[in-house]
Each structure stands twice: as structure tokens, then as C-alpha cells.
C-alpha atoms as a PDB file:
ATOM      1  CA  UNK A   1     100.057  82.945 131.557  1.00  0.00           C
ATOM      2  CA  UNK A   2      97.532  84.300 128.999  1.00  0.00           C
ATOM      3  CA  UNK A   3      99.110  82.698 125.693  1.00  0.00           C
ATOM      4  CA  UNK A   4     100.149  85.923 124.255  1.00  0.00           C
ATOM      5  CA  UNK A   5     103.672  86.267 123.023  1.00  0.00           C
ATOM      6  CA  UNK A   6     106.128  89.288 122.170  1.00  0.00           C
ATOM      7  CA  UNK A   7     106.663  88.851 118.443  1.00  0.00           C
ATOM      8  CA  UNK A   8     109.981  90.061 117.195  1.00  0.00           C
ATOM      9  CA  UNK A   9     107.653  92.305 114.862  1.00  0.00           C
ATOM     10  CA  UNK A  10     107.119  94.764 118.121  1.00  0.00           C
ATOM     11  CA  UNK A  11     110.471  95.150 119.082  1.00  0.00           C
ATOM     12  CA  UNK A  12     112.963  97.792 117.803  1.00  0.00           C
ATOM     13  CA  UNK A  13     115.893  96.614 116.996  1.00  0.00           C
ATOM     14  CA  UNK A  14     117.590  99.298 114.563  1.00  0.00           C
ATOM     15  CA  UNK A  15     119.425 102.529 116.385  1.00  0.00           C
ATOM     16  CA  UNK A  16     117.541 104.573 113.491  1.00  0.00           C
ATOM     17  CA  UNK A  17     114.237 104.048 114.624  1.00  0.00           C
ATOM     18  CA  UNK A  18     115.523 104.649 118.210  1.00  0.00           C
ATOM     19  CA  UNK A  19     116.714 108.025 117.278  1.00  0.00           C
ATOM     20  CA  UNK A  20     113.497 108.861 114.983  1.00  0.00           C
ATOM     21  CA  UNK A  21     111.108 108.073 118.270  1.00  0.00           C
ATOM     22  CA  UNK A  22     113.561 110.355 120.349  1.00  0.00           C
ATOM     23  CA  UNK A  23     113.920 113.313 117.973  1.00  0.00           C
ATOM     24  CA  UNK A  24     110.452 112.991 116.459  1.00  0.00           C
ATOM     25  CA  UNK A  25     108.715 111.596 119.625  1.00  0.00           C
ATOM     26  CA  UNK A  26     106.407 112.786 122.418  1.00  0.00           C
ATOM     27  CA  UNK A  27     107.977 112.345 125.582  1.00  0.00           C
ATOM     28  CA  UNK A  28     105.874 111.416 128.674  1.00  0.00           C
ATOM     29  CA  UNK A  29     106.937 111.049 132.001  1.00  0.00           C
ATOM     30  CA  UNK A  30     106.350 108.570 134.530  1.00  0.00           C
ATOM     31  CA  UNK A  31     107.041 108.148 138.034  1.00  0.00           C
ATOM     32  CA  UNK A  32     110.381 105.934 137.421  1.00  0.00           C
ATOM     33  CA  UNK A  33     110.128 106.492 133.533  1.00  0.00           C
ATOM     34  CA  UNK A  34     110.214 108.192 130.385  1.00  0.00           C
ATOM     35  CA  UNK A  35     108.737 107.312 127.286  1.00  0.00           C
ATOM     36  CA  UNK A  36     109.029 108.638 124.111  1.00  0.00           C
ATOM     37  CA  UNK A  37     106.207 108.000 121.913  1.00  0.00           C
ATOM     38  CA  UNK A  38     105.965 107.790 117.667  1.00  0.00           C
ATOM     39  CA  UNK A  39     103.322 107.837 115.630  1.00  0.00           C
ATOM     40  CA  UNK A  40     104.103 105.547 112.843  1.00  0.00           C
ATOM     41  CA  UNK A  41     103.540 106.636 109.157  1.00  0.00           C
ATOM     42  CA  UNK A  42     102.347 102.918 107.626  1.00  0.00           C
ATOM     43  CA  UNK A  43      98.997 102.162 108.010  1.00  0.00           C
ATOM     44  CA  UNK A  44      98.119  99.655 110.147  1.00  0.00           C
ATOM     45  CA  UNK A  45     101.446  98.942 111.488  1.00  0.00           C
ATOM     46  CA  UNK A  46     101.729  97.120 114.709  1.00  0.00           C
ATOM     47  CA  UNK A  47     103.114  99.260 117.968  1.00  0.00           C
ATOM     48  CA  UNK A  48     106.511  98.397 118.546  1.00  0.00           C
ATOM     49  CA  UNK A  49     108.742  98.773 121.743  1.00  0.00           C
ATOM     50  CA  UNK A  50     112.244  99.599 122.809  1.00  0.00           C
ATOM     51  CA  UNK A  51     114.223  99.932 125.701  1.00  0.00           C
ATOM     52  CA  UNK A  52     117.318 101.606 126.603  1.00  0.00           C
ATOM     53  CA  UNK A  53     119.160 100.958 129.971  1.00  0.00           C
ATOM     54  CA  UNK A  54     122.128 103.022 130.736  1.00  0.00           C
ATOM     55  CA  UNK A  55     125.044 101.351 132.608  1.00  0.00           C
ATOM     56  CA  UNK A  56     124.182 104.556 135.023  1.00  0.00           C
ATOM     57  CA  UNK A  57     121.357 102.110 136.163  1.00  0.00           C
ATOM     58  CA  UNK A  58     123.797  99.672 137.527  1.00  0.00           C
ATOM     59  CA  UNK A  59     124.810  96.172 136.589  1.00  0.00           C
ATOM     60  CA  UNK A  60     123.431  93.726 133.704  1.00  0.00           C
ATOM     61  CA  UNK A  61     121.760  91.788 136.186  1.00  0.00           C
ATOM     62  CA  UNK A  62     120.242  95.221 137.000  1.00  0.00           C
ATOM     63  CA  UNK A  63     119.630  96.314 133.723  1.00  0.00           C
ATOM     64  CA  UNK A  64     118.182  93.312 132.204  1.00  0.00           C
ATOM     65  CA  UNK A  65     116.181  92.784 134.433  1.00  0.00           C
ATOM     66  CA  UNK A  66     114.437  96.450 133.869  1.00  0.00           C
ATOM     67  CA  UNK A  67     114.679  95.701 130.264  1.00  0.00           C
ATOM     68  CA  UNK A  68     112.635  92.306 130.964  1.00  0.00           C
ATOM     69  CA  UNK A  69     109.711  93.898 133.234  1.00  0.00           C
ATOM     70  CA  UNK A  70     109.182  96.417 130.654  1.00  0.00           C
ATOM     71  CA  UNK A  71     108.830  94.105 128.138  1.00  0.00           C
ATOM     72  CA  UNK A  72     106.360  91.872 130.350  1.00  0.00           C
ATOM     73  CA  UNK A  73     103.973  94.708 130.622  1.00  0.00           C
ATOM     74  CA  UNK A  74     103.766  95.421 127.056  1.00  0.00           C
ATOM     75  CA  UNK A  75     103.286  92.020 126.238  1.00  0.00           C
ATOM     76  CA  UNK A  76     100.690  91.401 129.077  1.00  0.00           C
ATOM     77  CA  UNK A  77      98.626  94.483 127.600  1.00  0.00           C
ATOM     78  CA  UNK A  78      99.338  94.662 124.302  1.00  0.00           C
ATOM     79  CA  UNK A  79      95.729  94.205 123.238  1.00  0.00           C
ATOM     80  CA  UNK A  80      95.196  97.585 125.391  1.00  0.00           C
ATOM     81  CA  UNK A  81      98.273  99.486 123.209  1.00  0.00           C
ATOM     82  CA  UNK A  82      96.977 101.130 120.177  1.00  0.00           C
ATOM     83  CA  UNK A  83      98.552 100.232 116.954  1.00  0.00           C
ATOM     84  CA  UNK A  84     101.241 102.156 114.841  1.00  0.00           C
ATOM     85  CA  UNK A  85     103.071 103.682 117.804  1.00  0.00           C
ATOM     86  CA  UNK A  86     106.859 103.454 118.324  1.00  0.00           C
ATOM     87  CA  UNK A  87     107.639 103.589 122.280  1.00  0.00           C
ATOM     88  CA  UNK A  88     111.330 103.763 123.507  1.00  0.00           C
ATOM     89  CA  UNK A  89     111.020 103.298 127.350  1.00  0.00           C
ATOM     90  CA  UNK A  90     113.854 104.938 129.557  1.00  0.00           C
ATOM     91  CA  UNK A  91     114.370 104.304 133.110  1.00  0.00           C
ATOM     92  CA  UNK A  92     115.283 107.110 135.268  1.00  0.00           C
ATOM     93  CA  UNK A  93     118.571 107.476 136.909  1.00  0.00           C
ATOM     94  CA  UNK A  94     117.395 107.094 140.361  1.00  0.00           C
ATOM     95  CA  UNK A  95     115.468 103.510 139.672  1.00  0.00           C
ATOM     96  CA  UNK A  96     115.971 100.586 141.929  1.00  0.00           C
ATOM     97  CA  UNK A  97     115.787  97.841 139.569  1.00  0.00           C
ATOM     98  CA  UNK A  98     115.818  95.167 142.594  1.00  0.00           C
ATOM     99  CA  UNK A  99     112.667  96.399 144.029  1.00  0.00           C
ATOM    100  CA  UNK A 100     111.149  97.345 141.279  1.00  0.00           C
ATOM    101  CA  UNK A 101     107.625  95.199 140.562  1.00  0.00           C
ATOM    102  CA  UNK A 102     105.378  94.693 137.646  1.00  0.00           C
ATOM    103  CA  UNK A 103     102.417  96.123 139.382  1.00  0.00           C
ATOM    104  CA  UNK A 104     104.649  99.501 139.680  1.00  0.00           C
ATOM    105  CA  UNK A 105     104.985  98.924 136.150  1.00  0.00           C
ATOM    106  CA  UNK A 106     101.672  98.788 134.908  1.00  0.00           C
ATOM    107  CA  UNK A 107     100.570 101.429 137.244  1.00  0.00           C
ATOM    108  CA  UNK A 108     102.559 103.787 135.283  1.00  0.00           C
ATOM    109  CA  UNK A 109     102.401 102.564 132.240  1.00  0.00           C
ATOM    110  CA  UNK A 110      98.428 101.627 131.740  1.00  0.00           C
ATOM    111  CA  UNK A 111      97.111 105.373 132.232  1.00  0.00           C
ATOM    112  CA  UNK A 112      99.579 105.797 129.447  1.00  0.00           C
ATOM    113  CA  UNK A 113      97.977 103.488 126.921  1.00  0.00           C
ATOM    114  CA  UNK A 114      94.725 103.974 127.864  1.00  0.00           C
ATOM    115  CA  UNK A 115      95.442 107.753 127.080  1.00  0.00           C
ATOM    116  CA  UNK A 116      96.829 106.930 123.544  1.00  0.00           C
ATOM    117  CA  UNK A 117      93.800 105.098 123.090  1.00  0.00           C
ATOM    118  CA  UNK A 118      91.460 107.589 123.849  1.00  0.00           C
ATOM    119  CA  UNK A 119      93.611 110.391 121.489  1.00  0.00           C
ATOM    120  CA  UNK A 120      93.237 108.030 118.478  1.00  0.00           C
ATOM    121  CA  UNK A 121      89.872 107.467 118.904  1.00  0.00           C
ATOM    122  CA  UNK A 122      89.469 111.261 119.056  1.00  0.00           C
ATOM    123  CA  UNK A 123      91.267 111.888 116.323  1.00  0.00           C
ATOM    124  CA  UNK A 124      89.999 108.565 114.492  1.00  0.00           C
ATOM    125  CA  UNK A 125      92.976 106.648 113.854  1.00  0.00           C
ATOM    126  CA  UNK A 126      92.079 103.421 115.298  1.00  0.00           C
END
């Protein structure tokens, strides 16, 4: 393990900021995925992350488990994530949580940060 943690500071917690990154959010798609993406309004805010399982996906066992792979990946990249984004991961309906792999994971989700990256340093953000 690297030492890095996943400070309650990047996690969303409140069902307002959920709904803010959904109605106000980019969405992008992944292969087993969709994201919805905020830019935050403070300066030099830290990125923070949420994710919603529907009971569609199958049991807790199921679901948390999702919920805990998603979380690993953001915490094992953070220092890739650009800062002052709000993410709300979502899995897809047709998502097999059992075989389901961090590698997968960061597959899909790395071309994703690395793309934020490169739109705030076009836009000069970071």
C-alpha cells in the first residue's frame, strides 16, 4: 500500500451536492460506468467523489463491494485527479460486481482523469 488515505474531505456525503453534479454535471461514459463530472466553484477545493449503487445492481454484498473498488481507484490515483471536481460514479445496470477487478477499473477510469487534466491545463485552471 502507498500510504495514501481517502479523507472524508473527498467524499460526498450530502444528496444536494449529488443532485448539483447530476443536473449541472458532464456526464461521461465508460465501459461499465457513468460519471458525472462538476466543476467546483471554490478555489482550490479538493476533488471529491460519490457513488450511487442501485439495488438494480443486486445485493449489498454486491453493491458495496462496487462502491468499495470505486473508491480504491480514486484513492490509489488521486494525485493523478485534478482538483475542484465533483464526480458521482454510477454503475451500469448490466455490471457484474463479482467479477469485476480494479484493473477494469482503472482502465476506464484513468483515460478519464488524465483527460480532465489535460482540459484544465488548457484552459489554465490547475
Amino acid at each position: 500500500m502507498s500510504g495514501l488515505t481517502f479523507p472524508p474531505s473527498h467524499r460526498l456525503l450530502v444528496r444536494s451536492d449529488f443532485v448539483q453534479c447530476y443536473d449541472h454535471g458532464k456526464k461521461r461514459f465508460t465501459n461499465q460506468f457513468i460519471v458525472f463530472v462538476k466543476r467546483r466553484e471554490e478555489a482550490g477545493a479538493p476533488w471529491r467523489l460519490g457513488v450511487a449503487v442501485t439495488k438494480k445492481i443486486g445485493t449489498a454484498v454486491r453493491r458495496n463491494r462496487v462502491k468499495r473498488l470505486v473508491r480504491e481507484c480514486f484513492r490509489l490515483h488521486q494525485r493523478v485527479i485534478t482538483p475542484g471536481h465533483d464526480f458521482v460514479v454510477v454503475p451500469k445496470r448490466g455490471i457484474a460486481p463479482e467479477t469485476l477487478k480494479l484493473v477494469h477499473l482503472e482502465q476506464q477510469m484513468l483515460p478519464l482523469f488524465q483527460a480532465l487534466g489535460r482540459q484544465s491545463e488548457k484552459h489554465g485552471e490547475v
